[in-house]
C-alpha atoms as a PDB file:
ATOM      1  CA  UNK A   1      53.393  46.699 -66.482  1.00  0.00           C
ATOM      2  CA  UNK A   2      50.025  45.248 -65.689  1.00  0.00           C
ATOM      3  CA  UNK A   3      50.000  41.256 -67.049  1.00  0.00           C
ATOM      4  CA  UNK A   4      47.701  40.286 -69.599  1.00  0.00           C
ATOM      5  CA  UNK A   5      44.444  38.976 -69.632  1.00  0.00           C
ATOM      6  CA  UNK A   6      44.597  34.937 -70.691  1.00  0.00           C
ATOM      7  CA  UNK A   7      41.290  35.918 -72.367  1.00  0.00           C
ATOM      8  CA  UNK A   8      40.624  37.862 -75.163  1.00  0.00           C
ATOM      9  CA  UNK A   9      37.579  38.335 -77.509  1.00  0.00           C
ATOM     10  CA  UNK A  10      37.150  37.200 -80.797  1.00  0.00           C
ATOM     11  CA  UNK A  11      34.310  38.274 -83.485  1.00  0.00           C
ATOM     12  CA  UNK A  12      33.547  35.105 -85.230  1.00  0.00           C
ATOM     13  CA  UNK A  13      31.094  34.167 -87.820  1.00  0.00           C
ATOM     14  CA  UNK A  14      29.230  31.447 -88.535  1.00  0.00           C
ATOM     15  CA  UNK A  15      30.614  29.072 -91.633  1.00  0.00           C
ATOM     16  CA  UNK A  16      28.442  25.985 -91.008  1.00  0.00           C
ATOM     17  CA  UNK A  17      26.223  24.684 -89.008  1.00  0.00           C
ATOM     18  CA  UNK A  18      25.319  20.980 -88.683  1.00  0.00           C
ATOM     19  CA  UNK A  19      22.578  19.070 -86.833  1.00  0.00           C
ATOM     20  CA  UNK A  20      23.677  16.565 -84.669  1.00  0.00           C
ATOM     21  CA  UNK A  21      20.824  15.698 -82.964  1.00  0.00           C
ATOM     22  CA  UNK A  22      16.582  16.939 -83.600  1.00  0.00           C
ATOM     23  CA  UNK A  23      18.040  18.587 -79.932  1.00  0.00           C
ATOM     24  CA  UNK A  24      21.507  19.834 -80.879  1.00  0.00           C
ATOM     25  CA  UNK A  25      23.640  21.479 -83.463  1.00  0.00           C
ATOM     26  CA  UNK A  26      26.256  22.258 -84.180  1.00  0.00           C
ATOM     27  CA  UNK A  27      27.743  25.627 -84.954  1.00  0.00           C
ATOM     28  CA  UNK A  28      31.397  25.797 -86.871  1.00  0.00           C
ATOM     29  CA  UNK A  29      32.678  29.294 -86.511  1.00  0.00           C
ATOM     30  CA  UNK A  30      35.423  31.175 -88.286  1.00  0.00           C
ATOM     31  CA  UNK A  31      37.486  34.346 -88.558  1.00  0.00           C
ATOM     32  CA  UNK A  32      41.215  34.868 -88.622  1.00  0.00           C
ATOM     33  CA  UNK A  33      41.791  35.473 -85.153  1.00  0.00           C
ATOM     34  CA  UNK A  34      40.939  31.994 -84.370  1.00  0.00           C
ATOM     35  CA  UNK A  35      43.937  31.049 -85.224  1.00  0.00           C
ATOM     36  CA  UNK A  36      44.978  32.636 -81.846  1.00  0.00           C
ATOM     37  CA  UNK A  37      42.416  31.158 -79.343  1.00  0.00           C
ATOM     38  CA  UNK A  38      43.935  28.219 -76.969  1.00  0.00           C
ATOM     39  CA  UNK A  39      41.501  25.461 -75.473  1.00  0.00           C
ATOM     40  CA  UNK A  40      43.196  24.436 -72.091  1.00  0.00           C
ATOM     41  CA  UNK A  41      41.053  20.920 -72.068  1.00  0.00           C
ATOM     42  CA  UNK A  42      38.005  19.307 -73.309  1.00  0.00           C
ATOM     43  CA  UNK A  43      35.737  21.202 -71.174  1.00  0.00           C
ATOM     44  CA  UNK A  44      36.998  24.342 -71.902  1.00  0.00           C
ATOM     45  CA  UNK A  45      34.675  27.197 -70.864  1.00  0.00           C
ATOM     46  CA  UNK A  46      34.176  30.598 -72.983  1.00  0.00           C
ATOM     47  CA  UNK A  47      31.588  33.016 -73.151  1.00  0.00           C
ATOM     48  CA  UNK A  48      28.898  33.352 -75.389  1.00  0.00           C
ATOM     49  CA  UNK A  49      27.867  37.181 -76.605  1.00  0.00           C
ATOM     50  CA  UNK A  50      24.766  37.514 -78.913  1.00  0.00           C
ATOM     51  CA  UNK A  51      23.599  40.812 -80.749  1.00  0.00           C
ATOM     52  CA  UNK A  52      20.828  42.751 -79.526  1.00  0.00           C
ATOM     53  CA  UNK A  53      17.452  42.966 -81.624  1.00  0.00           C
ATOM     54  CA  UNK A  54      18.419  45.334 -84.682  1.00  0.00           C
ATOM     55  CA  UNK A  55      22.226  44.214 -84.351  1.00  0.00           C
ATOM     56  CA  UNK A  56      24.069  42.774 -86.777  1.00  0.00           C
ATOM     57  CA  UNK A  57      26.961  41.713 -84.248  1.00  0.00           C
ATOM     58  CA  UNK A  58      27.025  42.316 -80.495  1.00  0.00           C
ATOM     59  CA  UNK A  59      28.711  45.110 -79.169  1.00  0.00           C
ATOM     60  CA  UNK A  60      31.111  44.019 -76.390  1.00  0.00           C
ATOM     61  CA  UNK A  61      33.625  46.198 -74.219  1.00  0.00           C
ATOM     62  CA  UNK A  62      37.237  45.083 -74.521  1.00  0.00           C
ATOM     63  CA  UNK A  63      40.138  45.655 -72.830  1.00  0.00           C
ATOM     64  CA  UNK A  64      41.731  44.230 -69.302  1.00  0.00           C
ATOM     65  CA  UNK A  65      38.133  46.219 -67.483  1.00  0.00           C
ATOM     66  CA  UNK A  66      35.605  44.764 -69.991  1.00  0.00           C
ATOM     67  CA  UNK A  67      33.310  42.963 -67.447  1.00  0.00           C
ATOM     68  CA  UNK A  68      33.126  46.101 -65.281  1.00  0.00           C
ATOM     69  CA  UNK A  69      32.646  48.113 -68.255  1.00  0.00           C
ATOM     70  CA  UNK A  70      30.066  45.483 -69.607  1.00  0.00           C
ATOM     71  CA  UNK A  71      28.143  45.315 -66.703  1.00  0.00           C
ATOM     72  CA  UNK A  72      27.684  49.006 -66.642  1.00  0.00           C
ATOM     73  CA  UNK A  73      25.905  49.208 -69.639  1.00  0.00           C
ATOM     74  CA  UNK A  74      22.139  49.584 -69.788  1.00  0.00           C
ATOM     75  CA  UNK A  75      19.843  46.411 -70.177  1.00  0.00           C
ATOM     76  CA  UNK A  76      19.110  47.898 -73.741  1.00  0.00           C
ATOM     77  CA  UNK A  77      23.152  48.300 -74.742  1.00  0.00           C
ATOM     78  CA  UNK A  78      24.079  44.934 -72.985  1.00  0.00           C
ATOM     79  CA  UNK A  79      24.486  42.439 -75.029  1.00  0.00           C
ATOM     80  CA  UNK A  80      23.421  38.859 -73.761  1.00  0.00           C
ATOM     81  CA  UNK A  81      26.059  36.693 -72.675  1.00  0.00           C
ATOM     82  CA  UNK A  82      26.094  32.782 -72.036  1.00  0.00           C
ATOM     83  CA  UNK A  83      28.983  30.116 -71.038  1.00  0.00           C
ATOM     84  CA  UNK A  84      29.682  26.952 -73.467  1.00  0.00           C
ATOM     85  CA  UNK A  85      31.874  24.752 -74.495  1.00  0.00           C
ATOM     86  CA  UNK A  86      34.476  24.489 -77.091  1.00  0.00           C
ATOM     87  CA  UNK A  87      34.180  21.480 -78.867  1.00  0.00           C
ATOM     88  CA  UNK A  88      36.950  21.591 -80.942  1.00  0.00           C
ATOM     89  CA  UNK A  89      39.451  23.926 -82.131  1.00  0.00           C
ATOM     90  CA  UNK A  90      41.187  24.018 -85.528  1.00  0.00           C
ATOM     91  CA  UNK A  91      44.007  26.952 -85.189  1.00  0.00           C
ATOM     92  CA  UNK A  92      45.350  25.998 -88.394  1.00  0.00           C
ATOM     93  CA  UNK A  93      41.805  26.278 -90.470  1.00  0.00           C
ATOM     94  CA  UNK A  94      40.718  29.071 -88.133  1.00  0.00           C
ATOM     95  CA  UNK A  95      37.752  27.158 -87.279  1.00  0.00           C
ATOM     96  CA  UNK A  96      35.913  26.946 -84.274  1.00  0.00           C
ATOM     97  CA  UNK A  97      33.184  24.172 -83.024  1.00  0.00           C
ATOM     98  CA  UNK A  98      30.793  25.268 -80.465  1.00  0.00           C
ATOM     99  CA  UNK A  99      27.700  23.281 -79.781  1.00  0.00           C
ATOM    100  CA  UNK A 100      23.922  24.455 -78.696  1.00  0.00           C
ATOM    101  CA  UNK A 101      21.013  22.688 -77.326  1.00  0.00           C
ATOM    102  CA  UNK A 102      18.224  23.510 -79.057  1.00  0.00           C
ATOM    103  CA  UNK A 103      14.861  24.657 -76.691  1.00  0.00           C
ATOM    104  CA  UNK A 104      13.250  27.080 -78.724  1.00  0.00           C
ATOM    105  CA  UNK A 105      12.842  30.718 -78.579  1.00  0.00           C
ATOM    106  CA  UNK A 106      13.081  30.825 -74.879  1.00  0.00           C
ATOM    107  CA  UNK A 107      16.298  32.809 -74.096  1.00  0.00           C
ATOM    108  CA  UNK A 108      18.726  34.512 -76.468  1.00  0.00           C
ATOM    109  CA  UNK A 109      20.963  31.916 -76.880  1.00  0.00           C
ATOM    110  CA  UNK A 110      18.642  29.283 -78.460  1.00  0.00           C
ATOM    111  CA  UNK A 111      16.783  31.798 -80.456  1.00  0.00           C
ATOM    112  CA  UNK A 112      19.698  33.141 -81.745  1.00  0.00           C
ATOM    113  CA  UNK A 113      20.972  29.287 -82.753  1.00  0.00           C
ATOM    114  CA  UNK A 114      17.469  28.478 -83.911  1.00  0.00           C
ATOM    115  CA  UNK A 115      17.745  31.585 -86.548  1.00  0.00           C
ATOM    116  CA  UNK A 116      21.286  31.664 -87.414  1.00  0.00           C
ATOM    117  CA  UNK A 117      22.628  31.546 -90.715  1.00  0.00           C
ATOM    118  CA  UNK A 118      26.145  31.025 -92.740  1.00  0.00           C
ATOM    119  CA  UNK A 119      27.763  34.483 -92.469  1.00  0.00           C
ATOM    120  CA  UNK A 120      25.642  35.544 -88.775  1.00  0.00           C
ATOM    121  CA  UNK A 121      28.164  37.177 -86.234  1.00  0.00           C
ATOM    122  CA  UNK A 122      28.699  36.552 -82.199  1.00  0.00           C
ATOM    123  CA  UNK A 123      31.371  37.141 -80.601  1.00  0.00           C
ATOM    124  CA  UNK A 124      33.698  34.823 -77.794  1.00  0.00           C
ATOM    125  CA  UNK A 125      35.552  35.261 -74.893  1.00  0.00           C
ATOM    126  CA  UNK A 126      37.953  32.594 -75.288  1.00  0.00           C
ATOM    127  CA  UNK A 127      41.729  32.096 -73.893  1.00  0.00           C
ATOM    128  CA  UNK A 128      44.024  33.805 -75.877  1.00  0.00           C
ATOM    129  CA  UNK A 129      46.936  31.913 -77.679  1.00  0.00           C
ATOM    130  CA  UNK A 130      49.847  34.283 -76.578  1.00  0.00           C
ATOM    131  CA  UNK A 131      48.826  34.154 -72.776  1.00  0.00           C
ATOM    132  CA  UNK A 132      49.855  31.083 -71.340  1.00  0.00           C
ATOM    133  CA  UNK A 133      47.351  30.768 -68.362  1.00  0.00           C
ATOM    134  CA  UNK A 134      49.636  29.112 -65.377  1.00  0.00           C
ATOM    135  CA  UNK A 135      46.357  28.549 -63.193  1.00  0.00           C
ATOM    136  CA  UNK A 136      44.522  26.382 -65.003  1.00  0.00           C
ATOM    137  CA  UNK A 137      41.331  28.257 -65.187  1.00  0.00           C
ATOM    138  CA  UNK A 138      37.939  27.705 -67.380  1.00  0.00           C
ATOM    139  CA  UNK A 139      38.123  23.962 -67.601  1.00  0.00           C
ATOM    140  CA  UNK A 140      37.852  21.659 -64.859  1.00  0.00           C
ATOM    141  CA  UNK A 141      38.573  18.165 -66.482  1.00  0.00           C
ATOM    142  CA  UNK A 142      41.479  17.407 -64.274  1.00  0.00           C
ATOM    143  CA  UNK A 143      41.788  13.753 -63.446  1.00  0.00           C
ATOM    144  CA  UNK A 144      44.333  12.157 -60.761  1.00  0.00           C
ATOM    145  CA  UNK A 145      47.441  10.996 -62.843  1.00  0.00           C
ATOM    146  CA  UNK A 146      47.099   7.864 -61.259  1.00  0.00           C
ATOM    147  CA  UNK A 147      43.376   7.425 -61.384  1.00  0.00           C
ATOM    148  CA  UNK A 148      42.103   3.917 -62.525  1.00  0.00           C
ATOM    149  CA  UNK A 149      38.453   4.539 -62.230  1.00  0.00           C
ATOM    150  CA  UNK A 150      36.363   7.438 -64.032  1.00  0.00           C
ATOM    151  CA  UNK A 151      32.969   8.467 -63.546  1.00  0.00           C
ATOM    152  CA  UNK A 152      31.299  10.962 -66.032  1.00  0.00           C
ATOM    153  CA  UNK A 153      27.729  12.269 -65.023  1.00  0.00           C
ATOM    154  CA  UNK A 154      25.934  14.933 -67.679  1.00  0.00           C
ATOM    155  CA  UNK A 155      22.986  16.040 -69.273  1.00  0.00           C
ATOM    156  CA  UNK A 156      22.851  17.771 -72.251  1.00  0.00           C
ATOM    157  CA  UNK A 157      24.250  20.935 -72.124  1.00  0.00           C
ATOM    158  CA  UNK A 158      27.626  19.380 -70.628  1.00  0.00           C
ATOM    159  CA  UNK A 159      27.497  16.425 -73.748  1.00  0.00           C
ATOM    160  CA  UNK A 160      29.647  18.896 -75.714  1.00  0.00           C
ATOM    161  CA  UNK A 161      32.111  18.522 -72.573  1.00  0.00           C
ATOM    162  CA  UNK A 162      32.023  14.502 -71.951  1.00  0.00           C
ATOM    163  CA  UNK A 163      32.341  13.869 -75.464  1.00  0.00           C
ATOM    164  CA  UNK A 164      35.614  16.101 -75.747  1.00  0.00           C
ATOM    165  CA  UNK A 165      36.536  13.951 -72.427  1.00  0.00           C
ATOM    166  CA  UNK A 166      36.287  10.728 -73.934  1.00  0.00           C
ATOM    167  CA  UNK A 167      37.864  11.285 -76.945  1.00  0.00           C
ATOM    168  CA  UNK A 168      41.145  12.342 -75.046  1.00  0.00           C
ATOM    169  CA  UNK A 169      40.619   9.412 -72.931  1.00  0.00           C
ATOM    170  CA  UNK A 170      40.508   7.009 -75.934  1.00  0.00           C
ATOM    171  CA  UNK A 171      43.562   8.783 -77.373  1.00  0.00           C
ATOM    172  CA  UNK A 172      45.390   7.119 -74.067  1.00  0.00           C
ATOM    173  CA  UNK A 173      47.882   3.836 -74.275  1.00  0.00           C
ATOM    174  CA  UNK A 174      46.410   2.653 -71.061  1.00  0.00           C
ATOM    175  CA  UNK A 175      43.020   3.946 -70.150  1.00  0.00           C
ATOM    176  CA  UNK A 176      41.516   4.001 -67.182  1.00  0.00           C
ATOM    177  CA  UNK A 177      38.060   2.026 -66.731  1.00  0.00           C
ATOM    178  CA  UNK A 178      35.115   4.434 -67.922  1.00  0.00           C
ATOM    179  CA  UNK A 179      31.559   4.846 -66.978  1.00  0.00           C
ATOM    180  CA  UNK A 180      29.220   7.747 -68.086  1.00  0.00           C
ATOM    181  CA  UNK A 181      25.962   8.172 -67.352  1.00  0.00           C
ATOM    182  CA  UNK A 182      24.073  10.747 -69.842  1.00  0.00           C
ATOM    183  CA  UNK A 183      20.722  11.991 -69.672  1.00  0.00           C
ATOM    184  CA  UNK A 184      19.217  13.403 -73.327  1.00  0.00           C
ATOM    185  CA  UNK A 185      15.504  14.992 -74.188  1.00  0.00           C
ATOM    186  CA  UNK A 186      14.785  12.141 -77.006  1.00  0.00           C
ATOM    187  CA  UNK A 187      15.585   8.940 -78.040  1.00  0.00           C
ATOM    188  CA  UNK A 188      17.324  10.069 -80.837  1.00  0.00           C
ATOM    189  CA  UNK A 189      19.139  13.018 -79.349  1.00  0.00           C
ATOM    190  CA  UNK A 190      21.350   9.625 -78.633  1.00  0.00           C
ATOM    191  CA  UNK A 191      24.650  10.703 -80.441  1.00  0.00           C
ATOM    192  CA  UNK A 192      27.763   8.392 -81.352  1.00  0.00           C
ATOM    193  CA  UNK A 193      30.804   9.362 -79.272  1.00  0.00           C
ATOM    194  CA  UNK A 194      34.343   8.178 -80.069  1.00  0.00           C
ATOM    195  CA  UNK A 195      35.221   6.472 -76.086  1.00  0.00           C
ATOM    196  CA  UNK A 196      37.929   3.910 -74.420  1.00  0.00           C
ATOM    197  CA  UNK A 197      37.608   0.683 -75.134  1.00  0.00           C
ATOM    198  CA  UNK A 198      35.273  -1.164 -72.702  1.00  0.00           C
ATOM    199  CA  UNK A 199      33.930   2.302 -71.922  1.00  0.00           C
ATOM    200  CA  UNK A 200      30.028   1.941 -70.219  1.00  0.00           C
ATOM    201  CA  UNK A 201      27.877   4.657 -72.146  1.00  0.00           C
ATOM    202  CA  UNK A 202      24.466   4.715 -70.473  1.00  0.00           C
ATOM    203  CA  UNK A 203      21.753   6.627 -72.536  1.00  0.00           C
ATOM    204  CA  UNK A 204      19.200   8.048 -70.027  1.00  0.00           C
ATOM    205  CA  UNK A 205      16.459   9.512 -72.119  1.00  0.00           C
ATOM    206  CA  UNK A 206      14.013  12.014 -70.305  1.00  0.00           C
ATOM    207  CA  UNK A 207      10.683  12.265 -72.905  1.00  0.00           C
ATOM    208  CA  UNK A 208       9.174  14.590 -70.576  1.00  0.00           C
ATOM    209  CA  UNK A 209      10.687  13.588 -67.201  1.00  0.00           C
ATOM    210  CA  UNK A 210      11.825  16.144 -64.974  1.00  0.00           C
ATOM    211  CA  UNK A 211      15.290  17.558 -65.494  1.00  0.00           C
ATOM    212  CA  UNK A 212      17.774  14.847 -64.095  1.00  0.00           C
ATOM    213  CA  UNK A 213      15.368  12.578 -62.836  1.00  0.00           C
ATOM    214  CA  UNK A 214      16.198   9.650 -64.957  1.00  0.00           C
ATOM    215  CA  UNK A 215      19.833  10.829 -64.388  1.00  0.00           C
ATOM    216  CA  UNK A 216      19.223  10.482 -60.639  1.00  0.00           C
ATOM    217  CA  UNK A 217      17.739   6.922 -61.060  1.00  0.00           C
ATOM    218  CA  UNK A 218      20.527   6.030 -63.055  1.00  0.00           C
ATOM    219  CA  UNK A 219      22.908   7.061 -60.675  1.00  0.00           C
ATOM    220  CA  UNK A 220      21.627   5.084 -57.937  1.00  0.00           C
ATOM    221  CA  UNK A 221      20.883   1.885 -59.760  1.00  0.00           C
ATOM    222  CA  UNK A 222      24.078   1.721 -61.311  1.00  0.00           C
ATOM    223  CA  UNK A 223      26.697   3.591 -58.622  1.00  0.00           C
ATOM    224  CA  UNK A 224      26.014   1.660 -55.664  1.00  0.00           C
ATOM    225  CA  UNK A 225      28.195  -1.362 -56.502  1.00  0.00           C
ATOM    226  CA  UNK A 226      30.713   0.793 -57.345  1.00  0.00           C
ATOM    227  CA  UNK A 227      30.919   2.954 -54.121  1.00  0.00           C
ATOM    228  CA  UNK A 228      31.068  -0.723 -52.345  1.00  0.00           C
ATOM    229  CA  UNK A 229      34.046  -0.307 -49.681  1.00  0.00           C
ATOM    230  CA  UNK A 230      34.815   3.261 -50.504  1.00  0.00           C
ATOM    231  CA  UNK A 231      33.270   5.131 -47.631  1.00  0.00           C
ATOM    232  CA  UNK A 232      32.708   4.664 -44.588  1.00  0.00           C
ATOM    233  CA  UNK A 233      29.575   2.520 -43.834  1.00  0.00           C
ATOM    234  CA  UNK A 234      26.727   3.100 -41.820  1.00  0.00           C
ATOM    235  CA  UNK A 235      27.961   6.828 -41.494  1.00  0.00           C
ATOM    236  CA  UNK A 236      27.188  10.028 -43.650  1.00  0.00           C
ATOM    237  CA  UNK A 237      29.941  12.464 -44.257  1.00  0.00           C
ATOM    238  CA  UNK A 238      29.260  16.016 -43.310  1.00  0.00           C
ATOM    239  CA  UNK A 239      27.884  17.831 -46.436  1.00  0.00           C
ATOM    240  CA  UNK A 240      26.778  21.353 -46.409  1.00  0.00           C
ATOM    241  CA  UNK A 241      24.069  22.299 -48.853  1.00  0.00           C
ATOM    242  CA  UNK A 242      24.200  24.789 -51.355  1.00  0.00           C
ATOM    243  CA  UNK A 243      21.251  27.472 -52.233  1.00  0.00           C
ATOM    244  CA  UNK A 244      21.335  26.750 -55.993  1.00  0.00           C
ATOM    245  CA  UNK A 245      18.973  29.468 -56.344  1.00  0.00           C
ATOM    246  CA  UNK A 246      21.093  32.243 -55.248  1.00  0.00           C
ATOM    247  CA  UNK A 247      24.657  30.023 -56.126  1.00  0.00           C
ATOM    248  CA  UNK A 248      26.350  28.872 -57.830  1.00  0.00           C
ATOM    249  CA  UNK A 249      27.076  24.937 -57.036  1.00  0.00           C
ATOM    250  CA  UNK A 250      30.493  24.483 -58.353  1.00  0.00           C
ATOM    251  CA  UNK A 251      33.177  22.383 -56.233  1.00  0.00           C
ATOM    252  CA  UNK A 252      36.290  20.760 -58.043  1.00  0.00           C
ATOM    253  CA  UNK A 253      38.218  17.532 -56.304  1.00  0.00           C
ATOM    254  CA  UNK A 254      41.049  18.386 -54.980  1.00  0.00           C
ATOM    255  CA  UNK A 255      43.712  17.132 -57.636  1.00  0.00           C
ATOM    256  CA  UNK A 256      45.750  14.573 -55.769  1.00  0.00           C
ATOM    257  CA  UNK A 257      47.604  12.130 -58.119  1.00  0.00           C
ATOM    258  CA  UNK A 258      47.332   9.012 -55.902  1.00  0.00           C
ATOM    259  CA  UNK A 259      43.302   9.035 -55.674  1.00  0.00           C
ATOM    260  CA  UNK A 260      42.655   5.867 -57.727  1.00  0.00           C
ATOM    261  CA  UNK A 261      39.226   6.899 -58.204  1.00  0.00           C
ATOM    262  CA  UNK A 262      37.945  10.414 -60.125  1.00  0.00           C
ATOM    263  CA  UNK A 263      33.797  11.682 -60.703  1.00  0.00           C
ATOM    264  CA  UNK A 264      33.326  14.653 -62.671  1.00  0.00           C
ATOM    265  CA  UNK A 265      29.771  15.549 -62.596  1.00  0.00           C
ATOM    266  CA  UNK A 266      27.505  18.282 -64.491  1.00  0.00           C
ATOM    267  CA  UNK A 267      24.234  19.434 -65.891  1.00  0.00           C
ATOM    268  CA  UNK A 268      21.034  21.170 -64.226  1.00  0.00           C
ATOM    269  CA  UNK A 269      22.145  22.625 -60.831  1.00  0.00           C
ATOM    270  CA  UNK A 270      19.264  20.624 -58.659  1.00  0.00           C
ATOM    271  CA  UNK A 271      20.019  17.454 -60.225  1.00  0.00           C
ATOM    272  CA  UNK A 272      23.789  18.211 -59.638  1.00  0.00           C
ATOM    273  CA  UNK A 273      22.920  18.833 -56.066  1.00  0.00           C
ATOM    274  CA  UNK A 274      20.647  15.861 -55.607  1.00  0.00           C
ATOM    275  CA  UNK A 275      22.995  13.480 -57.146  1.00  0.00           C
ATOM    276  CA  UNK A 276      26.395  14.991 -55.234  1.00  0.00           C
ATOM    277  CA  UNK A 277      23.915  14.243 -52.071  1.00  0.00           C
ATOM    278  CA  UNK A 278      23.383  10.592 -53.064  1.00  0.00           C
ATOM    279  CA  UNK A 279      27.372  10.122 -53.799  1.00  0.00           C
ATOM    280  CA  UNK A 280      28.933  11.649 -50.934  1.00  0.00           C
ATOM    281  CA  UNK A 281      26.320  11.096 -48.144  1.00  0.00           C
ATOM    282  CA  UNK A 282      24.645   8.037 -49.255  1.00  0.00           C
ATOM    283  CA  UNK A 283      27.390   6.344 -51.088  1.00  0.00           C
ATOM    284  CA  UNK A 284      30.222   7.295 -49.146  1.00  0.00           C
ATOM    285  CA  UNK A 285      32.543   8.340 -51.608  1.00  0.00           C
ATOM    286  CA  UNK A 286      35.114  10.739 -51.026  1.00  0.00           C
ATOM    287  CA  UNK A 287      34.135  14.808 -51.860  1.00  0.00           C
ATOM    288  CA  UNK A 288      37.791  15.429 -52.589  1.00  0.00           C
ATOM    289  CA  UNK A 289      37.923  13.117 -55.905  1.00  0.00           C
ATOM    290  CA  UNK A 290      34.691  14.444 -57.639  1.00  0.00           C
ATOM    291  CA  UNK A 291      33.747  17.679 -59.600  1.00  0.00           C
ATOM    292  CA  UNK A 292      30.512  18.957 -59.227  1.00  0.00           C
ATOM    293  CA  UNK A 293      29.238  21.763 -61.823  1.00  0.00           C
ATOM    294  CA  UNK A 294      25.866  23.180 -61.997  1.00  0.00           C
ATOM    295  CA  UNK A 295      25.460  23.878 -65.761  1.00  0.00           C
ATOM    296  CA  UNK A 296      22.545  25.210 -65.292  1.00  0.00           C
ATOM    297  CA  UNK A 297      19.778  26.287 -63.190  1.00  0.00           C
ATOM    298  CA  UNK A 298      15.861  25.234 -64.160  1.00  0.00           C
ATOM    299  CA  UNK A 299      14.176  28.688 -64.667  1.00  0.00           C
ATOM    300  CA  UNK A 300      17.657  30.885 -63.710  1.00  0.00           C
ATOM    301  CA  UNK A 301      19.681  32.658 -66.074  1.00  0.00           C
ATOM    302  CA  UNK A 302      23.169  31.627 -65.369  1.00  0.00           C
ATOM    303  CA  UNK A 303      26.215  34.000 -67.427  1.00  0.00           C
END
């Protein structure tokens, strides 16, 4: 007998949804079946499916061959499909959080979350309750046990991620020293986050910068000191690029417990890839104890 999927999809609807920021709201979805859905870690990863114009709810294969199925539809029968973030899960209320940055009508995911309405149907991909997933997969918040020093790097569209992070963090007896660094559209896209005590929040705010440049600056001005003694000095570590416009950039540390340090590190793929260039070769730090994720890819469509 051919094992389960840990996946499964659930049709939700929309209950409530709540600004959080002129840039971000929230969207608090609901229907029985949540009670089954399982969220592995804070940065748990589902997928996203929106109706089609004329659709009241999308219409998505299921089954263990869904994806091939999926993809074999027409680009008029597909429905769009986009990765976020739980942001919380209530099982016992059915309830699920999932929150969108807001950019307009420019893709089907904010236009759908721009229109939206109490009672509006999507549907998630989401781990399934009753599958116990033994590998670990769609979340990559995995920090050494032993790790005394965290770094958190994100724009936007990984917040929903770094704010589930630090709340687990602050639910710790002892926890470890925190810094993130987190870049925002507007000044008051600036959102309280529940963190460690002693935790260093630094609010980069683009208005109208280029996507992760004040996130780069920050990074340098602030990292430096902090890579002091780590890496090797006066020599830069081998590092072979990635062609964010064809991949993917996605590389997870390697998950030792007795790494005292951990980085995990996400948000527009080029600013991703400029900043893991300025950490590893510049810095010296060690590849194996930071995540790098590219969210996101400036005028790409990433499922």
């Amino acid at each position: 007998m051919a094992e389960r999927s840990p996946y499964r999809l659930f049709h939700v609807q929309l209950k409530q949804r709540i600004a959080l920021s002129p840039s971000m709201v929230r969207m608090v979805l609901t229907a029985p079946e949540v009670a089954h859905m399982r969220s592995d870690g804070p940065d748990q990863r589902i997928k996203v499916f929106f109706p089609l114009p004329g659709q009241s709810a999308p219409q998505v294969p299921e089954g263990e061959d869904w994806y091939a199925r999926y993809r074999a539809l027409g680009d008029d029968e597909r429905p769009p499909m986009r990765t976020y973030t739980i942001r919380a899960l209530r099982r016992g209320q059915a309830e699920v959080d999932v929150d969108f940055v807001m950019h307009g009508e420019t893709g089907p995911a904010s236009r759908w979350a721009v229109h939206a309405r109490p009672g509006d149907r999507i549907a998630l991909m989401a781990p399934d309750a009753e599958v116990p997933d033994p590998q670990g997969m769609g979340y990559e918040w995995k920090p050494p046990a032993d790790a005394g020093e965290i770094l958190l790097v994100a724009d936007e569209t990984a917040l929903p991620a770094v704010a589930g992070i630090l709340e687990t963090l602050a639910g710790q007896s002892a926890p470890p020293r925190v810094r993130a660094l987190l870049e925002v559209a507007h000044g008051d896209d600036v959102q309280p986050l529940k963190a460690p005590e002693g935790a260093q929040l630094v609010w980069c705010v683009r208005e109208g910068a280029g996507y992760g440049e004040e996130l780069l600056q920050a990074v340098k001005s602030r990292i430096a000191p902090l890579a002091g003694g780590r890496g090797a000095a006066g020599t830069a570590p081998d590092l072979a690029e990635v062609d964010i416009d064809t991949q993917i950039l996605w590389e997870q540390a390697a998950g030792t417990d007795a790494a005292p340090f951990y980085a995990w590190v996400a948000g527009e793929a080029g600013a991703v890839m400029a900043i893991r260039r300025y950490l590893v070769k510049e810095c010296g730090l060690d590849r194996s104890t930071i995540t790098f994720m590219g969210y996101w890819r400036h005028g790409k469509v990433l499922e």
